[in-house]
PDB file of N, CA and C in Angstrom:
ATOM      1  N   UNK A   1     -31.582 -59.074  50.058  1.00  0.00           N
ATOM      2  CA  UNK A   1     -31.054 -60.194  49.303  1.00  0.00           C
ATOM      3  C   UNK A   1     -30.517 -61.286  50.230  1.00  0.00           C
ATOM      4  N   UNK A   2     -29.709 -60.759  51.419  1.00  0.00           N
ATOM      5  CA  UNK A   2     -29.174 -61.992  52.007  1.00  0.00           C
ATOM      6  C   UNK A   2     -30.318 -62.793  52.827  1.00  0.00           C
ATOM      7  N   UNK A   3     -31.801 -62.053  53.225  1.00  0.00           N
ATOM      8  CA  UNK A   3     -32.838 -62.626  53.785  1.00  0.00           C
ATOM      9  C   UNK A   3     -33.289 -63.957  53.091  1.00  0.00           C
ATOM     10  N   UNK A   4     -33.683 -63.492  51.652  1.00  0.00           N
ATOM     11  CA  UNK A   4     -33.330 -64.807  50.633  1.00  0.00           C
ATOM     12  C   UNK A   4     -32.639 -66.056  50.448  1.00  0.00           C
ATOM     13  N   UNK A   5     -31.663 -65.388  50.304  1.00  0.00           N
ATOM     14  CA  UNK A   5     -30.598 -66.308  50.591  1.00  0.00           C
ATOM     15  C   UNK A   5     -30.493 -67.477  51.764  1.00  0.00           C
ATOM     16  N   UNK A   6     -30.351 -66.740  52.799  1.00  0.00           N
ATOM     17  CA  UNK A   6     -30.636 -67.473  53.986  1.00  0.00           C
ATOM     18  C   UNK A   6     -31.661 -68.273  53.978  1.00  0.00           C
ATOM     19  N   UNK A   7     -33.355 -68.171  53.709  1.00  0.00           N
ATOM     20  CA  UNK A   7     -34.213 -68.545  53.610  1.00  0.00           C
ATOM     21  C   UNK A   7     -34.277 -69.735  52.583  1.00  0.00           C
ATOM     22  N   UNK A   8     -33.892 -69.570  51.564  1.00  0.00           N
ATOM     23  CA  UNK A   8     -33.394 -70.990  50.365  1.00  0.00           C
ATOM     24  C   UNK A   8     -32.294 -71.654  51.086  1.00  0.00           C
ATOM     25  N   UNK A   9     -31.740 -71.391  51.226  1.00  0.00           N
ATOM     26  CA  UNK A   9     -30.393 -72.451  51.940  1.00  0.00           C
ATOM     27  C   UNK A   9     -30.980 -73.040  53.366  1.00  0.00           C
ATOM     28  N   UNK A  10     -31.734 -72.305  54.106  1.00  0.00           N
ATOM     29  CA  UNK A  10     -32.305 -73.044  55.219  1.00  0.00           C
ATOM     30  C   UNK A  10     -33.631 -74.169  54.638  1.00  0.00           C
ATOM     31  N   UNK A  11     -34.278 -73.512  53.725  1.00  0.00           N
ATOM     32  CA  UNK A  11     -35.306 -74.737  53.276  1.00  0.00           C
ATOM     33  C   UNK A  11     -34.923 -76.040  52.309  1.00  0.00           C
ATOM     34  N   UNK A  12     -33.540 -75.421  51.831  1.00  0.00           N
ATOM     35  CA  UNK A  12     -32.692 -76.741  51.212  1.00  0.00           C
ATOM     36  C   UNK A  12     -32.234 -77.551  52.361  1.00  0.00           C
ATOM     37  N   UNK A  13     -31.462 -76.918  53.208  1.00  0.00           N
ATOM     38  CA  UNK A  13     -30.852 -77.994  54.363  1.00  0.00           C
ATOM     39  C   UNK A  13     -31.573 -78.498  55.069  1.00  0.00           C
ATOM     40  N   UNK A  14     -32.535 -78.414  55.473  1.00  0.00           N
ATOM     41  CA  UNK A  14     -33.656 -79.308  55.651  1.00  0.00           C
ATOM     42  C   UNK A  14     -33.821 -80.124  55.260  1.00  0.00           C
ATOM     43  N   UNK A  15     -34.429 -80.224  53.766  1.00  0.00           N
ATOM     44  CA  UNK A  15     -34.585 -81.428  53.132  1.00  0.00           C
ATOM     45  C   UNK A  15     -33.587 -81.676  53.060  1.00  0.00           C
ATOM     46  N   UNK A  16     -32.242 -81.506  52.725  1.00  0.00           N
ATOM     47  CA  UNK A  16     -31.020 -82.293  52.440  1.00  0.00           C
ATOM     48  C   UNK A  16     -30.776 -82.973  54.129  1.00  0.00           C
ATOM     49  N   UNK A  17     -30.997 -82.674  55.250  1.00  0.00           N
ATOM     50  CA  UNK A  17     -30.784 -83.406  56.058  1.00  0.00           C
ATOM     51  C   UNK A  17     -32.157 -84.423  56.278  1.00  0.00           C
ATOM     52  N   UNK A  18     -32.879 -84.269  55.832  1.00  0.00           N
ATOM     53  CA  UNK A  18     -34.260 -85.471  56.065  1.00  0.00           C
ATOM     54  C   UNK A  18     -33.978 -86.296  54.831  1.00  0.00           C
ATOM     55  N   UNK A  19     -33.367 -86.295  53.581  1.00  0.00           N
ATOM     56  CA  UNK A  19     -32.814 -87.108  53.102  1.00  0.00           C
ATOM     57  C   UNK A  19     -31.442 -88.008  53.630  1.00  0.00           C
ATOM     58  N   UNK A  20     -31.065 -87.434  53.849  1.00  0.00           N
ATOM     59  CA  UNK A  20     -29.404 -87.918  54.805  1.00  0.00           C
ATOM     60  C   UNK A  20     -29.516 -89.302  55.479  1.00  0.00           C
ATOM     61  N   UNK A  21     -30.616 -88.470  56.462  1.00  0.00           N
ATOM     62  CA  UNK A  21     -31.104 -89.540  57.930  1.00  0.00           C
ATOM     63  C   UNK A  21     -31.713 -90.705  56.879  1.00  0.00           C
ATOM     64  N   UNK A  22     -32.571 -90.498  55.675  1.00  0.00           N
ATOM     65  CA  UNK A  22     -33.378 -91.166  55.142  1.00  0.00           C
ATOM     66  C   UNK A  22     -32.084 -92.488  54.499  1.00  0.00           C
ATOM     67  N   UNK A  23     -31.511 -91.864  53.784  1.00  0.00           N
ATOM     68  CA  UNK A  23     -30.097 -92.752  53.160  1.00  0.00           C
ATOM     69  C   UNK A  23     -29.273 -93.475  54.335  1.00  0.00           C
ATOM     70  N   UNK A  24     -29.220 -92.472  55.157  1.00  0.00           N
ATOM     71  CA  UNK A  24     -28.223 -93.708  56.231  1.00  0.00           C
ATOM     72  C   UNK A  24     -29.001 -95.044  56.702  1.00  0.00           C
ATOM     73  N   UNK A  25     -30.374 -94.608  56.728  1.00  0.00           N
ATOM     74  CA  UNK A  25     -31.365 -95.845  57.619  1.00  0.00           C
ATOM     75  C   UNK A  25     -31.315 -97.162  56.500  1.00  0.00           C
ATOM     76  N   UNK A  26     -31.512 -96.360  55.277  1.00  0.00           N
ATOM     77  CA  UNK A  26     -31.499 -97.176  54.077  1.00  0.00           C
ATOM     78  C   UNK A  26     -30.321 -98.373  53.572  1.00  0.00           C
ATOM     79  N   UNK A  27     -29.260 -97.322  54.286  1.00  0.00           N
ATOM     80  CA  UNK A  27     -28.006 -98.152  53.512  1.00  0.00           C
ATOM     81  C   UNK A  27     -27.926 -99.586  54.586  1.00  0.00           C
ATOM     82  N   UNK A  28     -28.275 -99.679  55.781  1.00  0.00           N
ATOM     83  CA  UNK A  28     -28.199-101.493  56.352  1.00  0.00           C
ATOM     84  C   UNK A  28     -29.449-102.371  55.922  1.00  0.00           C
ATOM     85  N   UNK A  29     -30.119-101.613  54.975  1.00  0.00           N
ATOM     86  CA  UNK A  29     -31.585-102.321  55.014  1.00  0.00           C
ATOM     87  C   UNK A  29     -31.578-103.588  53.318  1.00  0.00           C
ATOM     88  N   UNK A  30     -30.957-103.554  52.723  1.00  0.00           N
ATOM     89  CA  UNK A  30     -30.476-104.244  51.353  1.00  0.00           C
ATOM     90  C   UNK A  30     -30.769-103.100  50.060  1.00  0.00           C
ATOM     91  N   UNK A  31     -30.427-103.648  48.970  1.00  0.00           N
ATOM     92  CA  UNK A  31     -30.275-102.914  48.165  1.00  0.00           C
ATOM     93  C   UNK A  31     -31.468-102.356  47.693  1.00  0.00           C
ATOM     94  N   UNK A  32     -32.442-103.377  47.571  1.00  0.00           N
ATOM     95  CA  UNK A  32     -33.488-103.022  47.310  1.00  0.00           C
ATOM     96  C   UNK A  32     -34.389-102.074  47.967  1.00  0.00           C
ATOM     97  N   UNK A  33     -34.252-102.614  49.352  1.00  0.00           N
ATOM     98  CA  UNK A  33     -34.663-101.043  50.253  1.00  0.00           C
ATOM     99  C   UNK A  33     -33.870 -99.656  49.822  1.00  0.00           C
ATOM    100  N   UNK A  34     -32.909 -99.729  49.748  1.00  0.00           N
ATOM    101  CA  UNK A  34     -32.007 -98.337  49.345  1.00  0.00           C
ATOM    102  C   UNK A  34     -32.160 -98.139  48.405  1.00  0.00           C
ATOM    103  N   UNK A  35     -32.484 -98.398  47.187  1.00  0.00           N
ATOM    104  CA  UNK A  35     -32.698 -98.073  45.924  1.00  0.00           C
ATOM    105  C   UNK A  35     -34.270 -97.222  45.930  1.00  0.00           C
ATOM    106  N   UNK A  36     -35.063 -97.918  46.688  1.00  0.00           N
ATOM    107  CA  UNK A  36     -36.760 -97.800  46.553  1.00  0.00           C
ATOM    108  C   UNK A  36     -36.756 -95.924  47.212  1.00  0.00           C
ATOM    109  N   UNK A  37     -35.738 -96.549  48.614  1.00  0.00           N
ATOM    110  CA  UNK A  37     -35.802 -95.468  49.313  1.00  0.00           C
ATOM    111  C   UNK A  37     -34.985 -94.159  48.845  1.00  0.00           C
ATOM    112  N   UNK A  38     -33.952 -94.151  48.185  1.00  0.00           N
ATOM    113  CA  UNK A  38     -33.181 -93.144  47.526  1.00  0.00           C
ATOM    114  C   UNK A  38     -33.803 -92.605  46.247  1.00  0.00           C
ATOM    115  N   UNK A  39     -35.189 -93.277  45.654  1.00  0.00           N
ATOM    116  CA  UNK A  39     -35.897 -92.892  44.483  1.00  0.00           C
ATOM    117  C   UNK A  39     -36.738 -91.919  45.219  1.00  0.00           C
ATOM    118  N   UNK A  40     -37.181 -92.266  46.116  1.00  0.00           N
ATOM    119  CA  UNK A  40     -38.331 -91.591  46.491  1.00  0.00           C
ATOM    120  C   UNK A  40     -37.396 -90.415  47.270  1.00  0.00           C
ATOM    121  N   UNK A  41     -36.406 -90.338  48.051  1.00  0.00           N
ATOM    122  CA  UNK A  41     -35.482 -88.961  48.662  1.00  0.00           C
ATOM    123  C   UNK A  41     -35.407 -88.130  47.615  1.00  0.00           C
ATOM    124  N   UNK A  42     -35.508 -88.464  46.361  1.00  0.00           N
ATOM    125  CA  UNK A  42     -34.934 -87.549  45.137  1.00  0.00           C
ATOM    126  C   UNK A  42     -36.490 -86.654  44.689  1.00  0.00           C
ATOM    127  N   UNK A  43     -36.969 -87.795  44.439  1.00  0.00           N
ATOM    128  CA  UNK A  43     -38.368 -87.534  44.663  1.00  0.00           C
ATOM    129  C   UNK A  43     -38.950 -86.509  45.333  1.00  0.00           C
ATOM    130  N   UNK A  44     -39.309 -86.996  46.247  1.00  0.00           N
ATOM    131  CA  UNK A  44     -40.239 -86.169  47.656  1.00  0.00           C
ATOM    132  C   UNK A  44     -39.116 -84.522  48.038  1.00  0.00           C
ATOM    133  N   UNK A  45     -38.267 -85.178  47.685  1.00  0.00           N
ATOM    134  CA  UNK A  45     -37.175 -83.351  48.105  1.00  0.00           C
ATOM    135  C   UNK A  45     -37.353 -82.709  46.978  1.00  0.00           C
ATOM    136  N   UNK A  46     -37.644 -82.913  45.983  1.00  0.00           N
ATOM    137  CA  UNK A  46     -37.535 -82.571  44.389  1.00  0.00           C
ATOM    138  C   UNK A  46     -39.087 -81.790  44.889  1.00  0.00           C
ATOM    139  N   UNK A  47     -39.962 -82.360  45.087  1.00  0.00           N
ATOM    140  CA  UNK A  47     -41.687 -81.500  45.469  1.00  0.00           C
ATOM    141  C   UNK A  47     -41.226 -81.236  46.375  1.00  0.00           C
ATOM    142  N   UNK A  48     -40.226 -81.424  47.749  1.00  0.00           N
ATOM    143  CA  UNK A  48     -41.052 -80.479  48.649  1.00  0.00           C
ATOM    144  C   UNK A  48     -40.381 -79.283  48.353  1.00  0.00           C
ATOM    145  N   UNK A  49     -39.046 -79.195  47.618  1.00  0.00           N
ATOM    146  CA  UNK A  49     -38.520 -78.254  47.506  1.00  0.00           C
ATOM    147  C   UNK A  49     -39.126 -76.554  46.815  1.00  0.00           C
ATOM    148  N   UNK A  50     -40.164 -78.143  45.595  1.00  0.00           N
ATOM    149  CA  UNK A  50     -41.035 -76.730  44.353  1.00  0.00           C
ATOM    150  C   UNK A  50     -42.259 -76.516  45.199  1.00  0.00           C
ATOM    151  N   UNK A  51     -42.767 -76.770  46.280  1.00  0.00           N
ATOM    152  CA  UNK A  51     -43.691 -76.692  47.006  1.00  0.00           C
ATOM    153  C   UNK A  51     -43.545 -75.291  47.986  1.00  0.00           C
ATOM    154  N   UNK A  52     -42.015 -75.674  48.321  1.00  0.00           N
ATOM    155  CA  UNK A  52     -41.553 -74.913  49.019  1.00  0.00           C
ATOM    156  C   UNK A  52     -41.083 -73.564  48.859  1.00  0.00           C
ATOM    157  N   UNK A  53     -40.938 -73.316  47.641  1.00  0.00           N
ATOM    158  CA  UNK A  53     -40.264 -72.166  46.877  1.00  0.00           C
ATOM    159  C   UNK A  53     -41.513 -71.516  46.293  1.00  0.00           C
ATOM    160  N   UNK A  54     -42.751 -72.315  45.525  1.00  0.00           N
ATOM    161  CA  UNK A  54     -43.507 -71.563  45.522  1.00  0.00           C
ATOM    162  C   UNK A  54     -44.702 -71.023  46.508  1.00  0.00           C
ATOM    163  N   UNK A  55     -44.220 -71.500  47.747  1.00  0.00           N
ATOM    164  CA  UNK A  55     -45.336 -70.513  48.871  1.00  0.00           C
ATOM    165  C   UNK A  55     -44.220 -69.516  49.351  1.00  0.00           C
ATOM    166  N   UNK A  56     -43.054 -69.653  49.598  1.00  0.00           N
ATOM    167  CA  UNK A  56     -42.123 -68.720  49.667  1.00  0.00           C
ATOM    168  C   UNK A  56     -42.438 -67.485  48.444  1.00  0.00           C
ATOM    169  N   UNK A  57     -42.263 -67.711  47.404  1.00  0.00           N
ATOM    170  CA  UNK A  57     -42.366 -66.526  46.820  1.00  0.00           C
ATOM    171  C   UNK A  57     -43.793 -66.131  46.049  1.00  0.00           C
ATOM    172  N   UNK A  58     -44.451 -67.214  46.610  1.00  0.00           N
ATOM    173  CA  UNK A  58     -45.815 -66.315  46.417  1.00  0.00           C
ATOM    174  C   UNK A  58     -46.439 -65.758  47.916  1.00  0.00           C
ATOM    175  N   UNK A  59     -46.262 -65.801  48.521  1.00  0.00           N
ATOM    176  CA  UNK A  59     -46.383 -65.463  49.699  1.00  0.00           C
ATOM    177  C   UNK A  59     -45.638 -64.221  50.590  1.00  0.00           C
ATOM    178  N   UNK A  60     -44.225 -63.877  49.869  1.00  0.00           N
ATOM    179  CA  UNK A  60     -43.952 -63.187  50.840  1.00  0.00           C
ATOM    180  C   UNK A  60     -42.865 -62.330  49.470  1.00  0.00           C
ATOM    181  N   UNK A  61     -42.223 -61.514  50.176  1.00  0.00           N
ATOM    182  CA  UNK A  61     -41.963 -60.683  49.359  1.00  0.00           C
ATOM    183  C   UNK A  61     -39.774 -60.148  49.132  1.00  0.00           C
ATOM    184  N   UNK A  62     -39.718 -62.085  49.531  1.00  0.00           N
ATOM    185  CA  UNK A  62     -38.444 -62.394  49.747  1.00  0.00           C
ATOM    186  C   UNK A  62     -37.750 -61.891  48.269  1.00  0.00           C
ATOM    187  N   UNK A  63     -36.768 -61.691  48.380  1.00  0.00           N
ATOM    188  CA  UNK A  63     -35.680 -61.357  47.229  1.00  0.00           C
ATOM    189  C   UNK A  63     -35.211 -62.546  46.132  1.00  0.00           C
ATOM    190  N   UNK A  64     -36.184 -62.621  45.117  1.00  0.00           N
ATOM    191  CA  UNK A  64     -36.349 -63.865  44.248  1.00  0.00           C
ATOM    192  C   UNK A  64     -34.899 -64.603  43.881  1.00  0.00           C
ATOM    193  N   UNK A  65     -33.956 -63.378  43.365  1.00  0.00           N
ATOM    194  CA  UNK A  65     -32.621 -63.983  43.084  1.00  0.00           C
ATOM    195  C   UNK A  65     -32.344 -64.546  44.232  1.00  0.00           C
ATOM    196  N   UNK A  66     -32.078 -64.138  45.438  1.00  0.00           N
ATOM    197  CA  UNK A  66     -31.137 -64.166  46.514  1.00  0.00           C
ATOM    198  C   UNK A  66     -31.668 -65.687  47.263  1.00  0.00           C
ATOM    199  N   UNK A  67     -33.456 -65.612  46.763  1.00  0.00           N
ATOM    200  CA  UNK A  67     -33.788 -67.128  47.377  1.00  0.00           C
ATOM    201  C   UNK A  67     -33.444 -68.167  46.518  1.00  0.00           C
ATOM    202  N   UNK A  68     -33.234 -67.972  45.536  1.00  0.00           N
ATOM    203  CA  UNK A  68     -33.300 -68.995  43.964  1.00  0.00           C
ATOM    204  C   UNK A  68     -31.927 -69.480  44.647  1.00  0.00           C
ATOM    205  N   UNK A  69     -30.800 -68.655  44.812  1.00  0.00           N
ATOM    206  CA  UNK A  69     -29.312 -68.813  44.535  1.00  0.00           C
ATOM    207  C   UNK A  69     -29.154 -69.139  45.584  1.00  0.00           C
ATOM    208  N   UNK A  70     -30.045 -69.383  46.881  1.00  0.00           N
ATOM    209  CA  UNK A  70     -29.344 -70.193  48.117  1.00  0.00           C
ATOM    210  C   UNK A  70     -30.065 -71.298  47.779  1.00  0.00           C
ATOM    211  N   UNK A  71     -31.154 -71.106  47.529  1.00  0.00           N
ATOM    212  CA  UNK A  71     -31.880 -72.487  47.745  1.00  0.00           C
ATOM    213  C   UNK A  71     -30.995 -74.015  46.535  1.00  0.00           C
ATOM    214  N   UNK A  72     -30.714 -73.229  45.559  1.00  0.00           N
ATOM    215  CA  UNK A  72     -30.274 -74.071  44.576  1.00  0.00           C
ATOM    216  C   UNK A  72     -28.341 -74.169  44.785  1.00  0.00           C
ATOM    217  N   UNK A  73     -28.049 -73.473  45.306  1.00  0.00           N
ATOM    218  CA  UNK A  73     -26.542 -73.593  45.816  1.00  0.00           C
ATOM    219  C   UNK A  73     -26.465 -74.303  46.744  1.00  0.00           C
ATOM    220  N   UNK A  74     -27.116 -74.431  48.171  1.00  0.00           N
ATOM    221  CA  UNK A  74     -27.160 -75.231  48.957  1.00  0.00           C
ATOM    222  C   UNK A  74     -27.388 -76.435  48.590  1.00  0.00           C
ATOM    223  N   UNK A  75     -28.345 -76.688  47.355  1.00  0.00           N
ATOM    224  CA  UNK A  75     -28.946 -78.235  46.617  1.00  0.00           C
ATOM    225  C   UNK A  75     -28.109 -79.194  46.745  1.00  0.00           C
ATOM    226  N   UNK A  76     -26.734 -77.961  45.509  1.00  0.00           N
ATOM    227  CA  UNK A  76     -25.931 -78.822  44.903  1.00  0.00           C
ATOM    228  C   UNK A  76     -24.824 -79.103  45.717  1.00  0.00           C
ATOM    229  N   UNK A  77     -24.575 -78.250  47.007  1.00  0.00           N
ATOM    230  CA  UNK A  77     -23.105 -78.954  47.958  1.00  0.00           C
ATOM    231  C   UNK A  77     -23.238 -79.811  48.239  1.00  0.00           C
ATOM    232  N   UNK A  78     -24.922 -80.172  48.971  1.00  0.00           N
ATOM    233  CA  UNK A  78     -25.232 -81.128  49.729  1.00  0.00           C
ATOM    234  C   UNK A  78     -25.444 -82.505  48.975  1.00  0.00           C
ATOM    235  N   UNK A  79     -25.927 -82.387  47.796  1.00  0.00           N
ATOM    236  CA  UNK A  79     -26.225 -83.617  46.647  1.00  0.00           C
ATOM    237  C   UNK A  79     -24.647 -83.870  46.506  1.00  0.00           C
ATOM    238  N   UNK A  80     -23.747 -82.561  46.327  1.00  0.00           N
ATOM    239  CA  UNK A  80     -22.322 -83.627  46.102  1.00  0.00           C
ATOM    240  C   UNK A  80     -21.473 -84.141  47.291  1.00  0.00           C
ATOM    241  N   UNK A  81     -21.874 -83.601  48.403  1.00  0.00           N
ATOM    242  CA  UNK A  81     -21.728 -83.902  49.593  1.00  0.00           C
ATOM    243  C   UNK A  81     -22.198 -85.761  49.904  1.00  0.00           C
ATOM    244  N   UNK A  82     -23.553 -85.817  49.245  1.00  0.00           N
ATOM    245  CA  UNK A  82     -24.135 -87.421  49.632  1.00  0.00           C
ATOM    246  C   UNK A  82     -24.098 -88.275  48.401  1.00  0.00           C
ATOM    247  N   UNK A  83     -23.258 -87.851  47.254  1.00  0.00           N
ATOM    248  CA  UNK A  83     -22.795 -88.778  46.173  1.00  0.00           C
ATOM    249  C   UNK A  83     -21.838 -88.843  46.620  1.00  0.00           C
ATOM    250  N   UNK A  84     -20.283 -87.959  47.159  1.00  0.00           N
ATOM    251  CA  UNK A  84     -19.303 -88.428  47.759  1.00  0.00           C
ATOM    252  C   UNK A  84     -19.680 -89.485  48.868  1.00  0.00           C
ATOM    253  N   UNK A  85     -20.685 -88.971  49.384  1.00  0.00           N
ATOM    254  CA  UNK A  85     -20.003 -90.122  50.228  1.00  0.00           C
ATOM    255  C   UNK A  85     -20.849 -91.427  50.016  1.00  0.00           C
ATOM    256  N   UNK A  86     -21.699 -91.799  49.306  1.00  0.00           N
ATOM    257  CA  UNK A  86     -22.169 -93.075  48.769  1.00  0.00           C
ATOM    258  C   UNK A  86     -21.262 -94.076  47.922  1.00  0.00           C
ATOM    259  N   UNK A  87     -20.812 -92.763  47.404  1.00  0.00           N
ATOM    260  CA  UNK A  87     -19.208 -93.520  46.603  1.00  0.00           C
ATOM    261  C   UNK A  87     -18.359 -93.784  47.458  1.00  0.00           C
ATOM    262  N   UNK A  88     -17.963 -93.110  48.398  1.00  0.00           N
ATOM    263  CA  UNK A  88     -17.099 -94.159  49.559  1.00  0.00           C
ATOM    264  C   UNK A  88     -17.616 -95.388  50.246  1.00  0.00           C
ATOM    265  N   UNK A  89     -18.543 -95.315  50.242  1.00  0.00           N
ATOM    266  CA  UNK A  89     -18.833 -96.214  50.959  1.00  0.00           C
ATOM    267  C   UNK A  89     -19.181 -97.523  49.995  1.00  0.00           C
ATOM    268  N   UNK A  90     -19.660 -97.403  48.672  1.00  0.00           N
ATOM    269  CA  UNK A  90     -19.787 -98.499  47.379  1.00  0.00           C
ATOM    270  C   UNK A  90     -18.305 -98.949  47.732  1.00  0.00           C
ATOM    271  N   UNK A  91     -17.473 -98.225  47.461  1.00  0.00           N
ATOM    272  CA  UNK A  91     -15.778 -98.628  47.406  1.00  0.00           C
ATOM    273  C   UNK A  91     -15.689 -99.591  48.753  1.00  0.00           C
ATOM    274  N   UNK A  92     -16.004 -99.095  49.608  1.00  0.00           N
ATOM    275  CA  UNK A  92     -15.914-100.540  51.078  1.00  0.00           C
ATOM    276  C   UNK A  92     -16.149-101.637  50.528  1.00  0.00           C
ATOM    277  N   UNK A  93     -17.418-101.726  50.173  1.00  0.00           N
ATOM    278  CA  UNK A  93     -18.052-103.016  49.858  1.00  0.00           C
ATOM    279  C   UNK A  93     -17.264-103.880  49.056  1.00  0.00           C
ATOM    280  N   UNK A  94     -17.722-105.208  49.393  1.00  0.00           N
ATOM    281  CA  UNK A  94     -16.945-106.359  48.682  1.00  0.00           C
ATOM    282  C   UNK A  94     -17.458-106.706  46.929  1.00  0.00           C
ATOM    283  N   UNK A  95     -16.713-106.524  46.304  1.00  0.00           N
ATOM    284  CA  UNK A  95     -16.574-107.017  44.797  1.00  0.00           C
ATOM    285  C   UNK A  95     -17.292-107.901  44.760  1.00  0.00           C
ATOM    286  N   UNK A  96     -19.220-107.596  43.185  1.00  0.00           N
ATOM    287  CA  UNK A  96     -19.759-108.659  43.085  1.00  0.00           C
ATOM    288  C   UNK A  96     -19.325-109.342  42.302  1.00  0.00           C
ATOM    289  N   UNK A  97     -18.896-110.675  42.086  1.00  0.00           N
ATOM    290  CA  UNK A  97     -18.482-111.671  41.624  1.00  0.00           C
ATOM    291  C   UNK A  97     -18.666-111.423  39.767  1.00  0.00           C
ATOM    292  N   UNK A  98     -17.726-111.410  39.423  1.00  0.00           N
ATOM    293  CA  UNK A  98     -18.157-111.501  37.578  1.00  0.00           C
ATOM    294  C   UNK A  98     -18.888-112.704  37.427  1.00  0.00           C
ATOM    295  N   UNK A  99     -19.701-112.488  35.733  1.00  0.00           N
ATOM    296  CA  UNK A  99     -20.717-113.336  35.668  1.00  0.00           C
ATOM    297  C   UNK A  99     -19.774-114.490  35.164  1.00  0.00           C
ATOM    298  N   UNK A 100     -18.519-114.464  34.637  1.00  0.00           N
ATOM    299  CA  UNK A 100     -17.993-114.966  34.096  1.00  0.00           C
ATOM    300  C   UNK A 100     -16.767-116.355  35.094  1.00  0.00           C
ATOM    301  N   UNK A 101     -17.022-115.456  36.056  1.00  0.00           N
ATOM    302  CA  UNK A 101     -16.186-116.432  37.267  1.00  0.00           C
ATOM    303  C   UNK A 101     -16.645-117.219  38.148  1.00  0.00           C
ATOM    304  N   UNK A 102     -17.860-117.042  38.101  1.00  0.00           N
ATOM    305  CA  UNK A 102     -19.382-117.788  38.845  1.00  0.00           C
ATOM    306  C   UNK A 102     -19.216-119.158  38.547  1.00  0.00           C
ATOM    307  N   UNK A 103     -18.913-119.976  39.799  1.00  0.00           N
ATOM    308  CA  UNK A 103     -18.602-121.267  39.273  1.00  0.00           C
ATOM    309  C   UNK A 103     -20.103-122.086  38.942  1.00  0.00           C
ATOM    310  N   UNK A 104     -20.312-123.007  38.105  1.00  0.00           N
ATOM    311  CA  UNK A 104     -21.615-123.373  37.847  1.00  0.00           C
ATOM    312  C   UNK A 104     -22.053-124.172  38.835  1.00  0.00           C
ATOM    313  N   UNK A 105     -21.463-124.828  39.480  1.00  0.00           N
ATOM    314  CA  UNK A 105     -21.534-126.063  40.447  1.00  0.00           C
ATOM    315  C   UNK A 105     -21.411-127.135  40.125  1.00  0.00           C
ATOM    316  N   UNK A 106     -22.293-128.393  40.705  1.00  0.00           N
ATOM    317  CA  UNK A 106     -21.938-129.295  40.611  1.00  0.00           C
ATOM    318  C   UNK A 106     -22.758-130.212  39.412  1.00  0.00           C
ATOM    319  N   UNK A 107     -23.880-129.448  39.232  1.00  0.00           N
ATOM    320  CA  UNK A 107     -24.408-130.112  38.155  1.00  0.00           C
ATOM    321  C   UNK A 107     -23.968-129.653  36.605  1.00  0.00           C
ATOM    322  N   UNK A 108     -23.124-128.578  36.585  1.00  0.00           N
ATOM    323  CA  UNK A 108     -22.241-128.259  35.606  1.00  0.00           C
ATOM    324  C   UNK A 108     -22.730-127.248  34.255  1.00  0.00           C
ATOM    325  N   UNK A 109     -23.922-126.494  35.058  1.00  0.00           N
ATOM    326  CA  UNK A 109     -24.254-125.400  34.096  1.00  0.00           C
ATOM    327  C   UNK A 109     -25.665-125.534  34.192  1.00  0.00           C
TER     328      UNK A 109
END
């Protein structure tokens, strides 16, 4: 069981660190890059993960619970691990302007 285990939590942290690197490169690049690029991290880890789990357990004769429960425990530290800290870092950023305080200029709307 703990072979499992180990084995899901090592093929999660993987992808959770090739997403990581992927989000940090993302976050100086504008929003639009980070958005495109954080769709597709969710994405591409989301397959490589079911890609990954099913040659693991069709392939070998790992301990199904023990891989399920690392692989998917590790998921979720690391996903709340990189929403914490996206949310710290939103909080840095400077306040976008309400639509309502937006001065019109000079031609007056």
């Amino acid at each position: 069981m703990w072979q499992g285990i180990g084995i899901g939590a090592a093929i999660s942290l993987v992808t959770g660190m090739v997403t990581w690197g992927l989000f940090r490169w993302a976050l100086g690049r504008g929003s639009v890059t980070f958005i495109r690029v954080f769709l597709a991290g969710i994405g591409g880890r989301l397959l490589v993960l079911a890609a990954a789990a099913l040659l693991v357990l069709g392939l070998t004769k790992v301990h199904r619970l023990g891989f399920g429960a690392g692989l998917v425990g590790t998921y979720l530290v690391l996903l709340t691990g990189e929403v914490a800290y996206l949310l710290r870092r939103a909080r840095r950023l400077p306040a976008a302007p309400r639509a309502d305080r937006i001065d019109p200029g000079p031609s007056g709307g």
